[in-house]
C-alpha atoms as a PDB file:
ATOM      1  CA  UNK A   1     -10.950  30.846 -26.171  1.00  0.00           C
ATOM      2  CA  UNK A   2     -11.279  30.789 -22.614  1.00  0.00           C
ATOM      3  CA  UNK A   3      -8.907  29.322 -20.114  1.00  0.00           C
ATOM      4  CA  UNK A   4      -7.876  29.350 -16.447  1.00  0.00           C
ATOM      5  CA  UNK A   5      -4.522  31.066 -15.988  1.00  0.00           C
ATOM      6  CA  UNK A   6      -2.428  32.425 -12.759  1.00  0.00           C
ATOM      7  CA  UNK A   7      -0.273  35.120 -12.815  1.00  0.00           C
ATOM      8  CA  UNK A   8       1.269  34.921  -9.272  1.00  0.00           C
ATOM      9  CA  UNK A   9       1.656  32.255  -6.794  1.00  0.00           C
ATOM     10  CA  UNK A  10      -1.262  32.318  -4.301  1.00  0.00           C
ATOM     11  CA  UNK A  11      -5.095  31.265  -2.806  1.00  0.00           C
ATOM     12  CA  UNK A  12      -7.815  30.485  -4.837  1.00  0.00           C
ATOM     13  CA  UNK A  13      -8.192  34.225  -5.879  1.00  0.00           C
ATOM     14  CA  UNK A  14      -5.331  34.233  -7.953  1.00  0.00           C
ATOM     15  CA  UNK A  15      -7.017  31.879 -10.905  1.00  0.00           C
ATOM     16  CA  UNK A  16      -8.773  33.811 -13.654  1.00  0.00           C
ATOM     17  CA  UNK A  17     -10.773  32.656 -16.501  1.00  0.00           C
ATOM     18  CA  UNK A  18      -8.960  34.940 -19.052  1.00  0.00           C
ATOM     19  CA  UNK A  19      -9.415  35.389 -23.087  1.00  0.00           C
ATOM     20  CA  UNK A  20      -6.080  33.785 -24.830  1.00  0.00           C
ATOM     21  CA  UNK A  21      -5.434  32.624 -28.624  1.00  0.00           C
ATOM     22  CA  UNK A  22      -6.440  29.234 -29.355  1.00  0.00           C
ATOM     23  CA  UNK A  23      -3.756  27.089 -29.843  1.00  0.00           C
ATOM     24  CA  UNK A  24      -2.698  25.693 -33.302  1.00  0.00           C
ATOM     25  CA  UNK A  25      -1.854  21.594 -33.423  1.00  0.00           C
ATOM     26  CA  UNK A  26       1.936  21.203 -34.403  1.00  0.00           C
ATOM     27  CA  UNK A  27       3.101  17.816 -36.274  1.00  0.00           C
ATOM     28  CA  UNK A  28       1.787  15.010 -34.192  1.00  0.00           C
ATOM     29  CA  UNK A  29      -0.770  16.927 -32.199  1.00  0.00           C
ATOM     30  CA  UNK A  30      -4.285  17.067 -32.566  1.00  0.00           C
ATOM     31  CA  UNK A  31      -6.866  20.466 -31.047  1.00  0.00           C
ATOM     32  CA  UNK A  32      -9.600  18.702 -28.838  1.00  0.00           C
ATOM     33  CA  UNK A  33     -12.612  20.781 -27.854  1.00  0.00           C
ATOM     34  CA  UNK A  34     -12.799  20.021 -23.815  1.00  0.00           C
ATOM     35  CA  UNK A  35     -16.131  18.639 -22.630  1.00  0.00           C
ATOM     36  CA  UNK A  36     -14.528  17.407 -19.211  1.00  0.00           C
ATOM     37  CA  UNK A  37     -11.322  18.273 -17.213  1.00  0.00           C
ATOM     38  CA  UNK A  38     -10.354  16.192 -13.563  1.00  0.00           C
ATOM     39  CA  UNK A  39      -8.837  19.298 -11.138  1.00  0.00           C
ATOM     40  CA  UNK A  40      -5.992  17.475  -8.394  1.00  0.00           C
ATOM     41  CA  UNK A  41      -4.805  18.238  -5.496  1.00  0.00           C
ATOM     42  CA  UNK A  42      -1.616  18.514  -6.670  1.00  0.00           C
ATOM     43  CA  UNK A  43      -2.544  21.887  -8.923  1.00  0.00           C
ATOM     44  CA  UNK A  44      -3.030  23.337  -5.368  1.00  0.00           C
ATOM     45  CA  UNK A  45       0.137  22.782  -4.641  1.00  0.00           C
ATOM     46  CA  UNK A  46       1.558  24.471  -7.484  1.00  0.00           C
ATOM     47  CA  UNK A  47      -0.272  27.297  -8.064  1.00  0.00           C
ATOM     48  CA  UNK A  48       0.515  28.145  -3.602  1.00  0.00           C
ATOM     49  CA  UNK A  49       4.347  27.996  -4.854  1.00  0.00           C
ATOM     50  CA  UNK A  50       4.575  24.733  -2.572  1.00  0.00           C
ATOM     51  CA  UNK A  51       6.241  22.558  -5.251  1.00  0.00           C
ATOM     52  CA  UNK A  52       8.021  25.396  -6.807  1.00  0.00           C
ATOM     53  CA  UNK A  53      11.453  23.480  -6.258  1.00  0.00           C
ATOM     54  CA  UNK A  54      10.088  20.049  -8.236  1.00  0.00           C
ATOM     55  CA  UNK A  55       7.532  21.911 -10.401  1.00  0.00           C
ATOM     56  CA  UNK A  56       8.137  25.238 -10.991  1.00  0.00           C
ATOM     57  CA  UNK A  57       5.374  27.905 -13.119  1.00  0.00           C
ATOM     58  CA  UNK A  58       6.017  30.058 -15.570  1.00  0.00           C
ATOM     59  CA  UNK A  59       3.730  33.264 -15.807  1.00  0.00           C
ATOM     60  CA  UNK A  60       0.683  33.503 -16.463  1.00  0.00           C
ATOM     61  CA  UNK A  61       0.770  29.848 -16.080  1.00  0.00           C
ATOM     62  CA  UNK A  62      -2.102  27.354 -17.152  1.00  0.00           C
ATOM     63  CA  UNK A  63      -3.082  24.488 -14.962  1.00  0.00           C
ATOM     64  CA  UNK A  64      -4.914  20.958 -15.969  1.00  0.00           C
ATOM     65  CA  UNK A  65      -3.272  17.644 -17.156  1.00  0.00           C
ATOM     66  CA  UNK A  66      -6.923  15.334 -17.502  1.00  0.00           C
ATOM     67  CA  UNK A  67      -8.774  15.928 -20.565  1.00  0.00           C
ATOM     68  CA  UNK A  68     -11.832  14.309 -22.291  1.00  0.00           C
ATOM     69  CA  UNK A  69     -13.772  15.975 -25.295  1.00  0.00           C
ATOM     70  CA  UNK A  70     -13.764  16.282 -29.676  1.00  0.00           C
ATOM     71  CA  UNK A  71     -10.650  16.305 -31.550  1.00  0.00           C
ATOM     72  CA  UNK A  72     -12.044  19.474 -33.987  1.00  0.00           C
ATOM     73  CA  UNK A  73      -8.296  20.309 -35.889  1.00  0.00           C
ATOM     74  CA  UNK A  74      -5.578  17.882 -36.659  1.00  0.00           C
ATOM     75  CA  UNK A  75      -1.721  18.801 -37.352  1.00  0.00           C
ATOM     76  CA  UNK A  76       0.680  17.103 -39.605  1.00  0.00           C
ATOM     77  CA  UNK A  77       1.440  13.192 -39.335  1.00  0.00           C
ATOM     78  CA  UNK A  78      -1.332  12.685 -36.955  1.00  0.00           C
ATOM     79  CA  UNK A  79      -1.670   8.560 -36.561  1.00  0.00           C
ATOM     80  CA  UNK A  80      -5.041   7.315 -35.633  1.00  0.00           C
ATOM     81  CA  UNK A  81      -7.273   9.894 -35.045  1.00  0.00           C
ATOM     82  CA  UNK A  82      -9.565  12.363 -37.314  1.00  0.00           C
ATOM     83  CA  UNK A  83     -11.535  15.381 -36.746  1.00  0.00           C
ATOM     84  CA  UNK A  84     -14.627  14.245 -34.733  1.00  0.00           C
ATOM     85  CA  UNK A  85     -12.890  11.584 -33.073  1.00  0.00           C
ATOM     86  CA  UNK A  86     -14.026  11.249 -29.339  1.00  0.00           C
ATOM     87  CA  UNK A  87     -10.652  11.206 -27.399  1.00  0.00           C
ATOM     88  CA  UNK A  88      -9.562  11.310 -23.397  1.00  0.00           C
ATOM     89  CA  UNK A  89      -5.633  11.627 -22.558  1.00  0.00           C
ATOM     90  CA  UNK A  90      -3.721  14.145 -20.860  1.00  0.00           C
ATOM     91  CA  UNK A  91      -0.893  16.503 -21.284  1.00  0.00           C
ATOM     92  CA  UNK A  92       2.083  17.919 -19.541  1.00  0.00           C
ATOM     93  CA  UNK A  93       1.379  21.776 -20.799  1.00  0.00           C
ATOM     94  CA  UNK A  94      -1.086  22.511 -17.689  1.00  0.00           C
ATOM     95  CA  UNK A  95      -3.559  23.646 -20.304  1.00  0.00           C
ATOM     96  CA  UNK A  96      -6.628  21.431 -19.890  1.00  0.00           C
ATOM     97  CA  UNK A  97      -8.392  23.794 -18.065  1.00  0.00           C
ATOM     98  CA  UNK A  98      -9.827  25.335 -20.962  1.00  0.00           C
ATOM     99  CA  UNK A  99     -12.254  25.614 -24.374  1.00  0.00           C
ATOM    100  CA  UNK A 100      -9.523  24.123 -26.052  1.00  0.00           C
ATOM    101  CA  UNK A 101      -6.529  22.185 -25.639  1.00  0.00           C
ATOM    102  CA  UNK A 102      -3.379  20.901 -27.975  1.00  0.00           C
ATOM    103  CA  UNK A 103      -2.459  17.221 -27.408  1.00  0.00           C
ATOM    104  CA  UNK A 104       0.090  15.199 -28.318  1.00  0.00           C
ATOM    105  CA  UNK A 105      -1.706  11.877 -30.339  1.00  0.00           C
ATOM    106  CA  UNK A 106       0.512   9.209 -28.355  1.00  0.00           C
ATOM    107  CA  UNK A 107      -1.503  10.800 -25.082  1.00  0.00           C
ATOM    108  CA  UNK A 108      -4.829  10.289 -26.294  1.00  0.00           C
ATOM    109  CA  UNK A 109      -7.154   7.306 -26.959  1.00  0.00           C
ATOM    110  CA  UNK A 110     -10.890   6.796 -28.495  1.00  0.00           C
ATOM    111  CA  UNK A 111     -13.160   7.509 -25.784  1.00  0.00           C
ATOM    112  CA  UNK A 112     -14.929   3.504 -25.158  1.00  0.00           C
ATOM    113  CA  UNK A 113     -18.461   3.634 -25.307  1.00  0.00           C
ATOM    114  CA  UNK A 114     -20.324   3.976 -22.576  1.00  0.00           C
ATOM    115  CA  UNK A 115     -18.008   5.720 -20.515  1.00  0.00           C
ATOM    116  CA  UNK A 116     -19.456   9.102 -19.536  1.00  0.00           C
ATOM    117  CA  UNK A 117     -17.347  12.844 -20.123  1.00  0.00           C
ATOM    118  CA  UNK A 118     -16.640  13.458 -16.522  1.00  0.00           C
ATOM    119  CA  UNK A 119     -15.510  10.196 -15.598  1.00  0.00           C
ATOM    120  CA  UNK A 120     -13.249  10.302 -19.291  1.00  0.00           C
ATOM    121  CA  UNK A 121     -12.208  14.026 -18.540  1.00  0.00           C
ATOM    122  CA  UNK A 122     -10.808  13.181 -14.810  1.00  0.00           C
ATOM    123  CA  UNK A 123      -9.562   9.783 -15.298  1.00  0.00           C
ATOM    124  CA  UNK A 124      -5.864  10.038 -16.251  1.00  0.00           C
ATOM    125  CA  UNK A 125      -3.788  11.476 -12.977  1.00  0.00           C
ATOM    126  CA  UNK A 126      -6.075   9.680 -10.369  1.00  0.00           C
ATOM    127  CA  UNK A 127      -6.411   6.785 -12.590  1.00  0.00           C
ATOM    128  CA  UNK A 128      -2.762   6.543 -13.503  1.00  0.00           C
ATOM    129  CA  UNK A 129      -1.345   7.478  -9.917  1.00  0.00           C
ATOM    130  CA  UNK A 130      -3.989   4.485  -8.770  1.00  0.00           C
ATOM    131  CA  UNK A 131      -2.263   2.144 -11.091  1.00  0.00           C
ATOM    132  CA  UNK A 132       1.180   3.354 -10.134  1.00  0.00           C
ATOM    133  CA  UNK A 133       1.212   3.012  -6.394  1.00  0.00           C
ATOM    134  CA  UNK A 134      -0.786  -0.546  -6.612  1.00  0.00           C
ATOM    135  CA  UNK A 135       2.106  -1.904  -8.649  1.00  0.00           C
ATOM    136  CA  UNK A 136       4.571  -0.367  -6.346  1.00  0.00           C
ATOM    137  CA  UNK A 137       3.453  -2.503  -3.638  1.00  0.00           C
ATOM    138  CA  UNK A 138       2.476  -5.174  -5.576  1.00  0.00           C
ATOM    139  CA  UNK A 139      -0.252  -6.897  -4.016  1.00  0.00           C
ATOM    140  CA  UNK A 140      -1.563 -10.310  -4.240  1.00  0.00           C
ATOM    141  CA  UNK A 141      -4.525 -12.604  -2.489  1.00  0.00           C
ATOM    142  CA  UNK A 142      -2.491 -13.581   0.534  1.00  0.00           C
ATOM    143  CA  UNK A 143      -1.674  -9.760   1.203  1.00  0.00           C
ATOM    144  CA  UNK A 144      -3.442  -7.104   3.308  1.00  0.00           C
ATOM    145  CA  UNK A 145      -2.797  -4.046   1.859  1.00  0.00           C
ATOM    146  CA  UNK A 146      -3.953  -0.776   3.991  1.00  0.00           C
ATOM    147  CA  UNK A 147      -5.002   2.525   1.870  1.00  0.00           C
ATOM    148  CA  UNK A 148      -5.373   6.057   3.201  1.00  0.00           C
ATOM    149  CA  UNK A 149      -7.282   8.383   1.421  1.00  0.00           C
ATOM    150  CA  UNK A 150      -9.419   5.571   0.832  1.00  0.00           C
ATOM    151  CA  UNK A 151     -12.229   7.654  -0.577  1.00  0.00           C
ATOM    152  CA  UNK A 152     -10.630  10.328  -2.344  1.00  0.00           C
ATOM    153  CA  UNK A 153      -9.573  10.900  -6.322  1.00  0.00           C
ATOM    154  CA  UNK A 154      -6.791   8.127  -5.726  1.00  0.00           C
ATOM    155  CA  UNK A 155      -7.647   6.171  -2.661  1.00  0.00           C
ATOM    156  CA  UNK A 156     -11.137   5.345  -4.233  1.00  0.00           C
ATOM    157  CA  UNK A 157      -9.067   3.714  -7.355  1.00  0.00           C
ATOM    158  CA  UNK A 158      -6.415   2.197  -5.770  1.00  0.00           C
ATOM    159  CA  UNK A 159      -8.598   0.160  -3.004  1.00  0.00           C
ATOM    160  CA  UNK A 160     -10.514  -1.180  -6.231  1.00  0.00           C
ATOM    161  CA  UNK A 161      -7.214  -2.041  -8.180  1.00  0.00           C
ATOM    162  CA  UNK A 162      -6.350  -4.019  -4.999  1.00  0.00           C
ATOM    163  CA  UNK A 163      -8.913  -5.913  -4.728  1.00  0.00           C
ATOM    164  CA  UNK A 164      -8.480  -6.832  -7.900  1.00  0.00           C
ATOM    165  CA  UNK A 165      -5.903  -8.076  -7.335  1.00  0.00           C
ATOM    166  CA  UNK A 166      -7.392 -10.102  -4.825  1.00  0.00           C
ATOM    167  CA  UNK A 167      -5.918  -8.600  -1.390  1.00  0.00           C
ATOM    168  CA  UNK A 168      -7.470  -8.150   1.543  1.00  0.00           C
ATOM    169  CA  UNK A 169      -7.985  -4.015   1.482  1.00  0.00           C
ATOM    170  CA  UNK A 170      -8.287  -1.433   4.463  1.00  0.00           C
ATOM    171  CA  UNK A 171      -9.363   1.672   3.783  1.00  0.00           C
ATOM    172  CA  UNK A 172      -8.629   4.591   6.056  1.00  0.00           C
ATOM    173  CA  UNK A 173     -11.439   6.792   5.738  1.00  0.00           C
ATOM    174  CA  UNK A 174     -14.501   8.887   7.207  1.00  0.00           C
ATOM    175  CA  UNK A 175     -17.028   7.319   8.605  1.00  0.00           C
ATOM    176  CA  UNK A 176     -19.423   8.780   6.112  1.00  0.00           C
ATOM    177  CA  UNK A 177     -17.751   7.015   3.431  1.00  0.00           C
ATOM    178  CA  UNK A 178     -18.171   3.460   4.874  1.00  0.00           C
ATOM    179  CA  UNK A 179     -20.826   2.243   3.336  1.00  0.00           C
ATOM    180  CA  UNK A 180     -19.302   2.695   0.024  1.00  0.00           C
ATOM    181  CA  UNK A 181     -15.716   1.007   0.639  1.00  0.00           C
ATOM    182  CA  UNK A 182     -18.255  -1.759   2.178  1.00  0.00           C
ATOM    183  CA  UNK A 183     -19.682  -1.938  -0.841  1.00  0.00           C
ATOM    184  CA  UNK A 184     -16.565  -2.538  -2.921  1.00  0.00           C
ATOM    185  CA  UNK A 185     -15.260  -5.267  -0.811  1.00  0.00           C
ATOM    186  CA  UNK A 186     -13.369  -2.641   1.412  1.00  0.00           C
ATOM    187  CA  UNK A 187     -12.804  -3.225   5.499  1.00  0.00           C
ATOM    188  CA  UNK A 188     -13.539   0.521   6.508  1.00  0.00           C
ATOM    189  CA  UNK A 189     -11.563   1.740   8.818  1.00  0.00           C
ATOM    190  CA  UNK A 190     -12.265   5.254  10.686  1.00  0.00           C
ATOM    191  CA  UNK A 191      -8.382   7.858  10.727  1.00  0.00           C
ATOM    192  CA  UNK A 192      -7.467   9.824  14.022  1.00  0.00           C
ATOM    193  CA  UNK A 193      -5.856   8.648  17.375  1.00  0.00           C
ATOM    194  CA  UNK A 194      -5.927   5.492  18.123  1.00  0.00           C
ATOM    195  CA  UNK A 195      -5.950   4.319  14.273  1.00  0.00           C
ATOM    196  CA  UNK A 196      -3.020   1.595  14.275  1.00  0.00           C
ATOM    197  CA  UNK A 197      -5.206   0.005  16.826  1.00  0.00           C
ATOM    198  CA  UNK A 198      -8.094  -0.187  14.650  1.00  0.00           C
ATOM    199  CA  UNK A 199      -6.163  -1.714  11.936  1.00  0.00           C
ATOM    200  CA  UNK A 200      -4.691  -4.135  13.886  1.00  0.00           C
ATOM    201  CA  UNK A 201      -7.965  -5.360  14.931  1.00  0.00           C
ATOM    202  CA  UNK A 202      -9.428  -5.198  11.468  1.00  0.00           C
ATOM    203  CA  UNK A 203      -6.502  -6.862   9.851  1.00  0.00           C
ATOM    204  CA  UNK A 204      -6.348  -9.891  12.350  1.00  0.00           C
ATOM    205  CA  UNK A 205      -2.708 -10.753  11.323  1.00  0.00           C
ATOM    206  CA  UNK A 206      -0.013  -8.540   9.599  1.00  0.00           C
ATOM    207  CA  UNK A 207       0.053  -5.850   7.510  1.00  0.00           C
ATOM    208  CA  UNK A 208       2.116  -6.653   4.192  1.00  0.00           C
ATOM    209  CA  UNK A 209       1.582  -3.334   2.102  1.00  0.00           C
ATOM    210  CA  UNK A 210       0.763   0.741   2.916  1.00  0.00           C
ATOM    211  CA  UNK A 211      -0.731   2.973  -0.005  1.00  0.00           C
ATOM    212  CA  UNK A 212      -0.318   6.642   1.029  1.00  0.00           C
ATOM    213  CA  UNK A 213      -2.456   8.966  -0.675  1.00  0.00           C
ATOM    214  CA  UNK A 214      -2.997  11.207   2.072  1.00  0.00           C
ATOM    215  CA  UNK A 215       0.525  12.085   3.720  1.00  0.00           C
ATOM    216  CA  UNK A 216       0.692  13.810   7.423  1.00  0.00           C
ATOM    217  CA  UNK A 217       1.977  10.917   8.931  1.00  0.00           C
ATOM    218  CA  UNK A 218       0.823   7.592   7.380  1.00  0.00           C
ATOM    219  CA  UNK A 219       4.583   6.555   5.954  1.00  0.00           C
ATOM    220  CA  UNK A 220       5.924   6.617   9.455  1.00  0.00           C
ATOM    221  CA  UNK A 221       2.283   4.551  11.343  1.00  0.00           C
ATOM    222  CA  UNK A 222       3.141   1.791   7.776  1.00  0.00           C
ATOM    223  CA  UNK A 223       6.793   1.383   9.691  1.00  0.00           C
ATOM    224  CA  UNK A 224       4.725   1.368  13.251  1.00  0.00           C
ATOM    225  CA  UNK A 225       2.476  -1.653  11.600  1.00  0.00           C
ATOM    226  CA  UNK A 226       5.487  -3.778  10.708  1.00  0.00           C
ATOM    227  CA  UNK A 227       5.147  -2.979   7.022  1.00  0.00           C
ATOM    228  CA  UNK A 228       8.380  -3.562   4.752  1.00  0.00           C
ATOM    229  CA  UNK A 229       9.556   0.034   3.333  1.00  0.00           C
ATOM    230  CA  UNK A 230       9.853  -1.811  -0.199  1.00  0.00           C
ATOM    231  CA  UNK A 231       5.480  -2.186   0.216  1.00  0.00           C
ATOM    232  CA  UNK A 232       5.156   1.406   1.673  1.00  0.00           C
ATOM    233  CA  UNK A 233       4.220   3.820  -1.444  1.00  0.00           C
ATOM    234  CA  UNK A 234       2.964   7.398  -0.688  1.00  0.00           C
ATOM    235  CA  UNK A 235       2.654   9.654  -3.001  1.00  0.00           C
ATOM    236  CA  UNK A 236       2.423  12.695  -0.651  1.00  0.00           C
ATOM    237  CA  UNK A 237       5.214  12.177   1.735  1.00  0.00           C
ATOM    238  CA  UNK A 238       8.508  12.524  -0.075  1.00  0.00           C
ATOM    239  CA  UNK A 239      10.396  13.534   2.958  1.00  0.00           C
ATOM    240  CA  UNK A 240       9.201  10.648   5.287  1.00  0.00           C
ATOM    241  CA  UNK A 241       9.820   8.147   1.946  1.00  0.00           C
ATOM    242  CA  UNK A 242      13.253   9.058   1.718  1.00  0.00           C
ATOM    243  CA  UNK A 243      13.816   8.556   5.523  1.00  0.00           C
ATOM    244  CA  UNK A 244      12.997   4.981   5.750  1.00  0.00           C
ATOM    245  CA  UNK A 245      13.653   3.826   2.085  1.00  0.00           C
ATOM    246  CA  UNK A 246       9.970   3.844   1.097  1.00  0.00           C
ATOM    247  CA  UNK A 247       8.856   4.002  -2.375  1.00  0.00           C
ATOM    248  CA  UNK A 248       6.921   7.314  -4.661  1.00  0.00           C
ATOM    249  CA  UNK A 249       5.800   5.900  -7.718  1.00  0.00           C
ATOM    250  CA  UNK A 250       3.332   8.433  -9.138  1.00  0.00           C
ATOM    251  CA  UNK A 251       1.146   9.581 -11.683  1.00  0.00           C
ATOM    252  CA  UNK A 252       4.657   9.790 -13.930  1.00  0.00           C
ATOM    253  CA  UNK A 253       5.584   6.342 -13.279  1.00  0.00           C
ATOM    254  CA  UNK A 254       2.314   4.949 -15.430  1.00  0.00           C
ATOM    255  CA  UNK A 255       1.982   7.937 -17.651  1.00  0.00           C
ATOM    256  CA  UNK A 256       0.573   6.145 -20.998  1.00  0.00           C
ATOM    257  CA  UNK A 257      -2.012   5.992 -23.274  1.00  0.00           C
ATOM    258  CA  UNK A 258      -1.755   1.610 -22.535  1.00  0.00           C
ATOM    259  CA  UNK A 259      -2.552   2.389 -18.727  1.00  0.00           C
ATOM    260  CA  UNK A 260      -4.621   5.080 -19.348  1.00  0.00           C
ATOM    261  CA  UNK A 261      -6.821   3.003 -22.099  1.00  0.00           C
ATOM    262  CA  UNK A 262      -7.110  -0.369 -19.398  1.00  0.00           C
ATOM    263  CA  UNK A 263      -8.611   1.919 -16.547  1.00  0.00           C
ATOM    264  CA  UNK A 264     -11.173   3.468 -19.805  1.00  0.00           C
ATOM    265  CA  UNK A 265     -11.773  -0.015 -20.775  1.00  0.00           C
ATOM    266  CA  UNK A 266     -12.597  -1.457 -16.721  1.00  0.00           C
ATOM    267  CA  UNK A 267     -14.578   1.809 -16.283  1.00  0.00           C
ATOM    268  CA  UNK A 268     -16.769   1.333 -19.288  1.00  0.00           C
ATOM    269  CA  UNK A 269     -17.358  -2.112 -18.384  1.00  0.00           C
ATOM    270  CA  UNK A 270     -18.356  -1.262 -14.616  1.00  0.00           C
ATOM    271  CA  UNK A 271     -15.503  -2.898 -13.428  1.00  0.00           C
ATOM    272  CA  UNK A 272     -13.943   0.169 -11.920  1.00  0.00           C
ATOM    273  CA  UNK A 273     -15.585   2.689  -9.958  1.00  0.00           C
ATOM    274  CA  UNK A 274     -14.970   6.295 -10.714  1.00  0.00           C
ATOM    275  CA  UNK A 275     -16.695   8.917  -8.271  1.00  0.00           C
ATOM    276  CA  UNK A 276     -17.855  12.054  -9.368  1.00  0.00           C
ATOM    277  CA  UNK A 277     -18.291  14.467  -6.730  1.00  0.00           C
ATOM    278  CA  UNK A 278     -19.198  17.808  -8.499  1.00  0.00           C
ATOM    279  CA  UNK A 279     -19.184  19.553 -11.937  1.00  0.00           C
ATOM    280  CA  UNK A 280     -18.567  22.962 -12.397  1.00  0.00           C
ATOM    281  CA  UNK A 281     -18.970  25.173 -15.664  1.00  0.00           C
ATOM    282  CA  UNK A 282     -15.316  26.603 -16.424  1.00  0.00           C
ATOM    283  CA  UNK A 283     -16.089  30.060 -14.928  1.00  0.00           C
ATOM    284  CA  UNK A 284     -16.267  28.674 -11.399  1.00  0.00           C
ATOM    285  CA  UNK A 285     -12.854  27.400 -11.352  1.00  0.00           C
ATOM    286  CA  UNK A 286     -12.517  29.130  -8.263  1.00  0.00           C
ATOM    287  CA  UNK A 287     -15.896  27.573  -6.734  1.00  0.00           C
ATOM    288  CA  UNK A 288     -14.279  24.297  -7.569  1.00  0.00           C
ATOM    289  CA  UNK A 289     -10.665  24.298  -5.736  1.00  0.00           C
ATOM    290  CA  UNK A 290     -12.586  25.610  -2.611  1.00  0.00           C
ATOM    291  CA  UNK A 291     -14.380  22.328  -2.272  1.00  0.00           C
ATOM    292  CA  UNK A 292     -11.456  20.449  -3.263  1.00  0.00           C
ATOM    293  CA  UNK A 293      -9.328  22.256  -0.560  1.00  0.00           C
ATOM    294  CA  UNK A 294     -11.910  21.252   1.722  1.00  0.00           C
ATOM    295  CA  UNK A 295     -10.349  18.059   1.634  1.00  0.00           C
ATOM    296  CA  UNK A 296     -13.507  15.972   2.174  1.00  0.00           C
ATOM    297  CA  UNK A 297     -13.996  14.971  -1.657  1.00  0.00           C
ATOM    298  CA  UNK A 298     -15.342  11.467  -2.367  1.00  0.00           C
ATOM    299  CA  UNK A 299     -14.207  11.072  -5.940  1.00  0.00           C
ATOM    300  CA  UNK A 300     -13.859  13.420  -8.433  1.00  0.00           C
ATOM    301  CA  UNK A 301     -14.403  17.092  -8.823  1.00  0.00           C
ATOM    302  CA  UNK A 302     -14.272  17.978 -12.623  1.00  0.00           C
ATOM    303  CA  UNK A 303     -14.272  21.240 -15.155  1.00  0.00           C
ATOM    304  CA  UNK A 304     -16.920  21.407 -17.662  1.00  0.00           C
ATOM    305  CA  UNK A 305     -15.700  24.082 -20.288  1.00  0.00           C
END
């Protein structure tokens, strides 16, 4: 089969779409045929060598954790699922980026009907991060909760999960991507200097809760606003979290196939939002970290093997 691998840490020109053995499904694991993988930020990260000391590769290293596509092989004492089974999920081998893919059966559901591949195959770390830092600061209808990032992979699914929550959401974003916050019950708010100002104005009152998906500064302006370091939650900015006693829940602290399967259901419904930006065929991996690193995305930028 085909995958991405890296051999060394590095730029974009270090990923290869190379020929490896396709994997064989242990006890418990079932061989899904990939129709749609999510790429993150966060795989940029790892391949530079940046998060070598929390996440360290092993050569040549895979990369992908989303997943959407056709269980087509099933190991031993698989529960639930059969060959043909339309699945989503994730796993913690960095091998989604690929033909095939081995998954563990607890980290997959039934795809719902309705829901399309791309939004299936890049729901799980933007979904699940989403989740994670909207229950970290908890927010309810007598709360205004600010969000930066408020149109990217996370930021787009966290201001939803907000709001339904019923808070008051600001959403720290370009000016391009107004209209669609607007849309979603979102005060837009533009980022650069002068951009506690603006939220002050746009708040009217207090700010109770900050939702960092961005980093580069935003854990230290939540202090500036008055926000309570038990409501700040970045998931960029360790440093700056451990500093004031802010919180970091993540894509790891909602990792399940229960969290995972609530966003599928909302999404099928049209209840939640997922953006797709762009799909790329497999073989222009490289095409697709170079507009991710752009770091102008609104929504998702997925695989398509």
């Amino acid at each position: 089969m085909k995958a991405v691998r890296f051999h060394t840490y590095g730029e974009i020109d270090v990923l290869r779409v190379e020929e490896v053995a396709r994997p064989v499904p242990g006890p418990g694991q079932v061989l899904v045929a990939v129709r749609a993988a999510g790429i993150q930020p966060g795989e940029v990260m790892i391949r530079k060598g940046a998060r070598h000391d929390r996440w360290p590769a092993t050569f040549p290293s895979g990369q992908g954790s989303d997943l959407a596509g056709v269980v087509v092989e099933s190991g031993p004492h698989v529960r639930g699922f059969a060959v043909g089974d339309e699945v989503l999920g994730f796993t913690h081998g960095r091998a989604s980026h690929a033909e095939f893919v081995v998954v563990d059966d607890v980290n997959v559901i039934h795809r719902p009907q309705g829901l399309s591949w791309d939004v299936a195959g890049s729901l799980y770390v933007a979904g699940t991060t989403a989740y994670a830092c909207v229950f970290a600061v908890d927010p309810g209808p007598a709360d205004t909760v600010v969000v930066s990032g408020a149109a990217g992979g996370v930021g787009s699914l966290a201001v939803q999960l907000a709001r339904r929550r019923g808070a008051t959401v600001i959403g720290l974003a370009g000016e391009r991507n107004h209209a669609w916050l607007k849309d979603r019950g979102v005060v837009p708010v533009a980022y650069g200097p002068g951009v506690a100002e603006r939220i002050r104005q746009a708040a009217g009152g207090d700010v109770d809760a900050f939702i960092d998906t961005f980093g580069d500064g935003y854990v230290e302006l939540a202090v500036e606003l008055g926000v309570r370091p038990e409501r700040i939650n970045t998931i960029r900015d360790w440093r700056a979290a451990a500093e004031v006693g802010a919180r970091t829940y993540g894509e790891g602290s909602a990792a399940s196939a229960v969290v995972i399967g609530e966003l599928a259901r909302l999404a099928a419904r049209g209840e939640l939002e997922v953006p797709i930006a762009r799909g790329y065929p497999l073989e222009q991996v490289r095409d697709a970290f170079r507009e991710l690193e752009q770091g102008h995305t609104h929504g998702k930028i997925v695989l398509r093997p």
